[in-house]
C-alpha atoms as a PDB file:
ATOM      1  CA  UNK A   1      -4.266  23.144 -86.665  1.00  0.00           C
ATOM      2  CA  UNK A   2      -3.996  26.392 -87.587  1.00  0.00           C
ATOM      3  CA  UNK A   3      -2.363  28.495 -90.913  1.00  0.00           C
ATOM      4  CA  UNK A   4       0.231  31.337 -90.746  1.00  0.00           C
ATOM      5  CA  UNK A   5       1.221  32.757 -94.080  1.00  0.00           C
ATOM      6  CA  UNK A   6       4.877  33.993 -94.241  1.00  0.00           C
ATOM      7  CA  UNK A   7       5.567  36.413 -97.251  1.00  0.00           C
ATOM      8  CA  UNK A   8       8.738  36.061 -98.486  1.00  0.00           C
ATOM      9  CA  UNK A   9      10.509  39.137 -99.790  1.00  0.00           C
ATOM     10  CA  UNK A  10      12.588  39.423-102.988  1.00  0.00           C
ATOM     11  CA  UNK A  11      15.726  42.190-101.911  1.00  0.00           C
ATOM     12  CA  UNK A  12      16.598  42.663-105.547  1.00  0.00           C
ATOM     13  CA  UNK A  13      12.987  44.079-106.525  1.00  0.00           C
ATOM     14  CA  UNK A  14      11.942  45.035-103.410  1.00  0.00           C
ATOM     15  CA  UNK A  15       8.546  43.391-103.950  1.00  0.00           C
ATOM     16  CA  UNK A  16       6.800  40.328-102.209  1.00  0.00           C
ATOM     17  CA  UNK A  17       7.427  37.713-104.910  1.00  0.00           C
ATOM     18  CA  UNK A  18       5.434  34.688-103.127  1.00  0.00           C
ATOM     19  CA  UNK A  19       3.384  33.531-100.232  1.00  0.00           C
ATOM     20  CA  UNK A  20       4.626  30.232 -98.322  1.00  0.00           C
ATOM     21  CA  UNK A  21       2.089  28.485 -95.876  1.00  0.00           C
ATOM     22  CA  UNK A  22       3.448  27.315 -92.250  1.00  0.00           C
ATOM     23  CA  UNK A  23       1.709  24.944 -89.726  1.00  0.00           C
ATOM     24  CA  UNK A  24       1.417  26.866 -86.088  1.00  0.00           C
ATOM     25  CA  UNK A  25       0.697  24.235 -83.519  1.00  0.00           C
ATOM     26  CA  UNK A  26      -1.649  25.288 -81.016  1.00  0.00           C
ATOM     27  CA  UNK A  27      -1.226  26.482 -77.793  1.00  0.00           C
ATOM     28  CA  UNK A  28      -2.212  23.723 -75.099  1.00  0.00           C
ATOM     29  CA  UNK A  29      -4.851  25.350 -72.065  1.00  0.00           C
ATOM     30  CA  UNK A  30      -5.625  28.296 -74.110  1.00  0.00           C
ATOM     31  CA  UNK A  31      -8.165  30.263 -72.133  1.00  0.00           C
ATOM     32  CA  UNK A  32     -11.350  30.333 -73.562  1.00  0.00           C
ATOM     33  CA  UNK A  33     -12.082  34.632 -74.338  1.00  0.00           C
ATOM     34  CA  UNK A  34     -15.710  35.483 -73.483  1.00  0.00           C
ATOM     35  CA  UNK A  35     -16.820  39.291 -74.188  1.00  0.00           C
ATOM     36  CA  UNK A  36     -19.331  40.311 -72.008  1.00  0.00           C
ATOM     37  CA  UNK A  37     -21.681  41.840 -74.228  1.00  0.00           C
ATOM     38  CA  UNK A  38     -24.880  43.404 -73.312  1.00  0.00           C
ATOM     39  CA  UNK A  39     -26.759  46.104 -70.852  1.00  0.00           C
ATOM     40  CA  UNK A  40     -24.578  48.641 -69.055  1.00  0.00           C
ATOM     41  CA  UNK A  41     -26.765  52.163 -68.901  1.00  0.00           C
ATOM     42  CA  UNK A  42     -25.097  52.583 -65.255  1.00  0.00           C
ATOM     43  CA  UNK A  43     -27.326  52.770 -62.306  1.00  0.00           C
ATOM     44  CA  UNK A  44     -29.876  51.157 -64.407  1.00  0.00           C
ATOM     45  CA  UNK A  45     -28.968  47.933 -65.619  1.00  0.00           C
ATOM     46  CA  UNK A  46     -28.048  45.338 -62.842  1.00  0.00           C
ATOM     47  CA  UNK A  47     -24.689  44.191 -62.404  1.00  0.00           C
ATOM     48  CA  UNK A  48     -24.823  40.495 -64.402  1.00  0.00           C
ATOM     49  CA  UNK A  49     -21.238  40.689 -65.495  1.00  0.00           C
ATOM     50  CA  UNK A  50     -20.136  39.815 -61.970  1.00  0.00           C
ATOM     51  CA  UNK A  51     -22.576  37.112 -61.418  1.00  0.00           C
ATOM     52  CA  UNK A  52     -21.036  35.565 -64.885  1.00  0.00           C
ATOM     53  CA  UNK A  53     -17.728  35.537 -64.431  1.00  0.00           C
ATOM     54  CA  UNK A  54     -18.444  34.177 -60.787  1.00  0.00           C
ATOM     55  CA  UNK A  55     -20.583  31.530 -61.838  1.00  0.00           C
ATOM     56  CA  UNK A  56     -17.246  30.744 -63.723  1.00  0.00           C
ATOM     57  CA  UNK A  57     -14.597  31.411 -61.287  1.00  0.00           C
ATOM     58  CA  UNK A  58     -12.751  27.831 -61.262  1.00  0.00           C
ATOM     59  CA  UNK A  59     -12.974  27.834 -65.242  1.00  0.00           C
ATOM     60  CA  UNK A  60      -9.816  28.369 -67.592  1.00  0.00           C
ATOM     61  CA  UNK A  61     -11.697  31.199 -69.219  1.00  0.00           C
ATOM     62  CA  UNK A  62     -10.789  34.759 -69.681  1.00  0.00           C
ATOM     63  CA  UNK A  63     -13.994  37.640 -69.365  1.00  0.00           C
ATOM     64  CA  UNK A  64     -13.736  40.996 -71.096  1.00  0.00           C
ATOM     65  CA  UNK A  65     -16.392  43.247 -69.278  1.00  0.00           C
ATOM     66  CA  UNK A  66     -16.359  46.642 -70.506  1.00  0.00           C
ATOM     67  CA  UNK A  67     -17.974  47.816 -67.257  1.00  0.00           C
ATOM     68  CA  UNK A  68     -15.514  50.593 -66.454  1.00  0.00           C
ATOM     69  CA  UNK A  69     -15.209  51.109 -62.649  1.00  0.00           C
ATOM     70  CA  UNK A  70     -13.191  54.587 -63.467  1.00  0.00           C
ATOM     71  CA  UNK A  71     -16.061  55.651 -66.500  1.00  0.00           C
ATOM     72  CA  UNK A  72     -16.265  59.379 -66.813  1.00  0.00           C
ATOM     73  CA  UNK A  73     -20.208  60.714 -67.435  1.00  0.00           C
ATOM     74  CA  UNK A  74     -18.817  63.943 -68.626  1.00  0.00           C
ATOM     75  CA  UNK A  75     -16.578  62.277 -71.570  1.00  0.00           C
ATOM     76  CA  UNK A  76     -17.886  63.900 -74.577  1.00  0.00           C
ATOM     77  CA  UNK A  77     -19.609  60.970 -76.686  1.00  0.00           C
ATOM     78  CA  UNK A  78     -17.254  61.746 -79.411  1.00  0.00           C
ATOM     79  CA  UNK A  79     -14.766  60.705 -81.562  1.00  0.00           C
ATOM     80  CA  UNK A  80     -12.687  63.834 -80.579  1.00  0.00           C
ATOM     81  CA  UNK A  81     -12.568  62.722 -76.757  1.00  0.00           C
ATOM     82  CA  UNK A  82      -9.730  60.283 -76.258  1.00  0.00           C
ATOM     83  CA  UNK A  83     -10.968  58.587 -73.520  1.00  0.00           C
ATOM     84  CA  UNK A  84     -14.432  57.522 -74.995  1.00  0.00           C
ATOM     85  CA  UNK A  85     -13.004  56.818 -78.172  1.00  0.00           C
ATOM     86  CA  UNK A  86     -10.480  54.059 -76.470  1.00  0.00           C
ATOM     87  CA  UNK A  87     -13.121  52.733 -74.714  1.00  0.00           C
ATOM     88  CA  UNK A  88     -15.332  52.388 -78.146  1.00  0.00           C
ATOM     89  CA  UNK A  89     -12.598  50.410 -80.038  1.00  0.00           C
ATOM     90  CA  UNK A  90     -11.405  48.509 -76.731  1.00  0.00           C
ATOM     91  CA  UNK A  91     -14.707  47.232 -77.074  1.00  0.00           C
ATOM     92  CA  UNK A  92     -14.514  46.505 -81.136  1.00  0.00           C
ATOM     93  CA  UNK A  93     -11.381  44.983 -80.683  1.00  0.00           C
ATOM     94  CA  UNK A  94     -12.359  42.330 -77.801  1.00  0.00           C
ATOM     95  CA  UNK A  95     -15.671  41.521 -79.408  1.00  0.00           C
ATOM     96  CA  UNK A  96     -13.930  40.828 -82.765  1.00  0.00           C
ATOM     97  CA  UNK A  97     -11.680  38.976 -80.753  1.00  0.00           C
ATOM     98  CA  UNK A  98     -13.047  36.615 -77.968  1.00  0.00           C
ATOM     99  CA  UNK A  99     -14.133  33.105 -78.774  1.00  0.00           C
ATOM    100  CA  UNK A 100     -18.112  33.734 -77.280  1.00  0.00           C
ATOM    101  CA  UNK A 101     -20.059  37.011 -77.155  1.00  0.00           C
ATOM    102  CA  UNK A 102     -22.253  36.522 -74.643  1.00  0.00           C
ATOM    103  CA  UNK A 103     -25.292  38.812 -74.303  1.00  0.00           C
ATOM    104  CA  UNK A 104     -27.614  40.008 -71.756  1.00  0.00           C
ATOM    105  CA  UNK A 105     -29.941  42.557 -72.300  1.00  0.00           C
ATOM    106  CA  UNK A 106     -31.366  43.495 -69.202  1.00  0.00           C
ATOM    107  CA  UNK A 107     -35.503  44.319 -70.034  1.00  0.00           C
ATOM    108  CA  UNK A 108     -35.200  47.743 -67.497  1.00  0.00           C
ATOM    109  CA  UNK A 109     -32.865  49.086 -69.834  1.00  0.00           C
ATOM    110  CA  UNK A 110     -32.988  50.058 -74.139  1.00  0.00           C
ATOM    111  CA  UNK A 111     -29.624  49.357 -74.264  1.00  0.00           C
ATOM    112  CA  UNK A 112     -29.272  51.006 -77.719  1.00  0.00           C
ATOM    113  CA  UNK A 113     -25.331  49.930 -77.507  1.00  0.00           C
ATOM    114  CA  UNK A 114     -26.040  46.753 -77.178  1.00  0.00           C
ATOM    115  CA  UNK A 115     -28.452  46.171 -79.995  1.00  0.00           C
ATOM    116  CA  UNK A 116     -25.436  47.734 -82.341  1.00  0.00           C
ATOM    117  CA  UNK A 117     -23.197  45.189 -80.572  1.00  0.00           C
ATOM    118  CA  UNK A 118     -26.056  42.106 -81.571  1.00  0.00           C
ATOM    119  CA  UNK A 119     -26.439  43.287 -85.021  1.00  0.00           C
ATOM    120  CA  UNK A 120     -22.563  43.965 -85.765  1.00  0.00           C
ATOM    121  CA  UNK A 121     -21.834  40.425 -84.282  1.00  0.00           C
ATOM    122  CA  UNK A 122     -24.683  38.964 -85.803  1.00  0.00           C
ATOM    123  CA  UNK A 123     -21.533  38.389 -89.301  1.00  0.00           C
ATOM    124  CA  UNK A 124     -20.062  35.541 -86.677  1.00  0.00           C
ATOM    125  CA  UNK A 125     -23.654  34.529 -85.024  1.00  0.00           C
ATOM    126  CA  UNK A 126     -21.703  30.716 -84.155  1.00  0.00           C
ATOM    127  CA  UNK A 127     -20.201  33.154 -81.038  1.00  0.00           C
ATOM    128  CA  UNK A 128     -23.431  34.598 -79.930  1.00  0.00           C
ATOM    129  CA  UNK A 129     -24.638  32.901 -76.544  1.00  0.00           C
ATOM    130  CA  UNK A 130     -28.109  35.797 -75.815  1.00  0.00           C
ATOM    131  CA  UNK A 131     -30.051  36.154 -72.475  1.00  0.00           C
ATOM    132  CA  UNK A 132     -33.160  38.728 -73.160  1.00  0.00           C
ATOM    133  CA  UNK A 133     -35.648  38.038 -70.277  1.00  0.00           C
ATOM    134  CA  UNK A 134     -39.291  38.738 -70.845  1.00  0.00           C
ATOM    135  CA  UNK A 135     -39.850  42.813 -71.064  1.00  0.00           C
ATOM    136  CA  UNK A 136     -37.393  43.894 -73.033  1.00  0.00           C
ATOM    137  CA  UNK A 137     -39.030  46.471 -75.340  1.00  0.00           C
ATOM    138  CA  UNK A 138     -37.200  44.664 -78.654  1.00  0.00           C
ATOM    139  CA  UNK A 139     -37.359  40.862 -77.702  1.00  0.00           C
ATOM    140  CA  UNK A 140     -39.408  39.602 -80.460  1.00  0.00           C
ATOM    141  CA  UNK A 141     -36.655  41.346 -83.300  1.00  0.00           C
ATOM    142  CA  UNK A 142     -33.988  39.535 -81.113  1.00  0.00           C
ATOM    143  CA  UNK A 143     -35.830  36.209 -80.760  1.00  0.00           C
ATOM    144  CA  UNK A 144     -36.082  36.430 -84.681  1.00  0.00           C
ATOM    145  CA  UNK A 145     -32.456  37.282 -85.734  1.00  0.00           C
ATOM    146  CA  UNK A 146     -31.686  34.394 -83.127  1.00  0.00           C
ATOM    147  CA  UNK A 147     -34.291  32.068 -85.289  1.00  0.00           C
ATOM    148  CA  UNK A 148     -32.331  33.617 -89.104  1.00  0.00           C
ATOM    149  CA  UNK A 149     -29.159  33.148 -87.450  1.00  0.00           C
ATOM    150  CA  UNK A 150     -28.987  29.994 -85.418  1.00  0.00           C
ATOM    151  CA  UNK A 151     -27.438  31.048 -82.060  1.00  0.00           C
ATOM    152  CA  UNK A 152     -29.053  30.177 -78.399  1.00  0.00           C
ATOM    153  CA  UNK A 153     -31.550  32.270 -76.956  1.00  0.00           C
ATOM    154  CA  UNK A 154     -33.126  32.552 -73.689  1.00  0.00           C
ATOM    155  CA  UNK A 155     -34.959  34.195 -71.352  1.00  0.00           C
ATOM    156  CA  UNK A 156     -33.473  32.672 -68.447  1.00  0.00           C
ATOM    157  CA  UNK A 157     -30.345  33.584 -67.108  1.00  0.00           C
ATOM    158  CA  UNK A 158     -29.223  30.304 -65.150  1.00  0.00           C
ATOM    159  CA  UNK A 159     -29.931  27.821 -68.807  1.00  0.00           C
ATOM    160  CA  UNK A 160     -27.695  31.366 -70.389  1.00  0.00           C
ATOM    161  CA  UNK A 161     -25.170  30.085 -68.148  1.00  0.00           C
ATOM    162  CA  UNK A 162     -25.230  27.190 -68.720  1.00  0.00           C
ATOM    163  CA  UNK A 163     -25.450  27.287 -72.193  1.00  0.00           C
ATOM    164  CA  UNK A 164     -21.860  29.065 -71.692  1.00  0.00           C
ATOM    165  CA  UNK A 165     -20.383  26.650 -69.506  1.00  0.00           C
ATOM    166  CA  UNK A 166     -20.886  24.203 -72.387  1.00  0.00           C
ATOM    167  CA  UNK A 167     -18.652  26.150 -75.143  1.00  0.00           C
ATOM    168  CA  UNK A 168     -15.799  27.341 -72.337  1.00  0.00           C
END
């Protein structure tokens, strides 16, 4: 069960005068929310959000993949370009959001995004699910933080999976 707080207002002081506590029931067959955190560099990295969310196909499970089909290579990288921006919190937003952030960091890539992503989830590490096959130029610091902070860790995509399977 989960907690809703419900401020109640005072109209003659126009100030919140207390805080009253209400029971929300939870919703039955809530999809289980899965970002799909990890290598993107495009043309580089190989496309291992599709084999995911395939793998998981007859699941009740919803994927965010911020693999943009429609991504723009000349959007500025800044804050002052609208589209990039949206994309940057989009992607905030879902990780803080989804139930599992699932990682993997393809080793033909640096995937400098990603290790921001690992270290910024890494305050919620119970969501982490990581895939770093052998070669990746920073394994050993992410085999490490995985040892500090608890959270499966593999180099082998198909136990990654399954791994997943077992939290959805």
């Amino acid at each position: 069960i989960k907690f809703a707080f419900t401020l109640i207002k005072n109209n003659y002081y126009k100030k919140w005068k207390f805080i009253k506590m209400n029971v929300i029931k939870p919703v039955e067959n809530r999809p289980t929310t899965v970002f799909l955190a990890g290598s993107i560099e495009m043309n580089k990295a190989e496309n291992w959000q599709d084999k995911v969310s395939n793998y998981f196909n007859d699941r009740n499970v919803v994927f965010y993949n911020p693999l943009r089909s429609d991504w723009d290579s000349s959007w500025e990288q800044s804050a002052n370009d609208d589209n990039f921006a949206e994309q940057v919190k989009w992607e905030v937003s879902h990780i803080d959001s989804s139930d599992i952030v699932y990682f993997y960091i393809d080793p033909t890539t640096k995937s400098p995004i990603t290790l921001w992503e690992i270290g910024y989830t890494l305050k919620t590490p119970r969501r982490i699910i990581m895939c770093c096959p052998d070669g990746y130029w920073r394994r050993g610091n992410l085999e490490v933080y995985s040892k500090i902070f608890n959270f499966p860790f593999t180099n082998n995509f198909e136990l990654s999976l399954k791994w997943l399977g077992e939290r959805i």
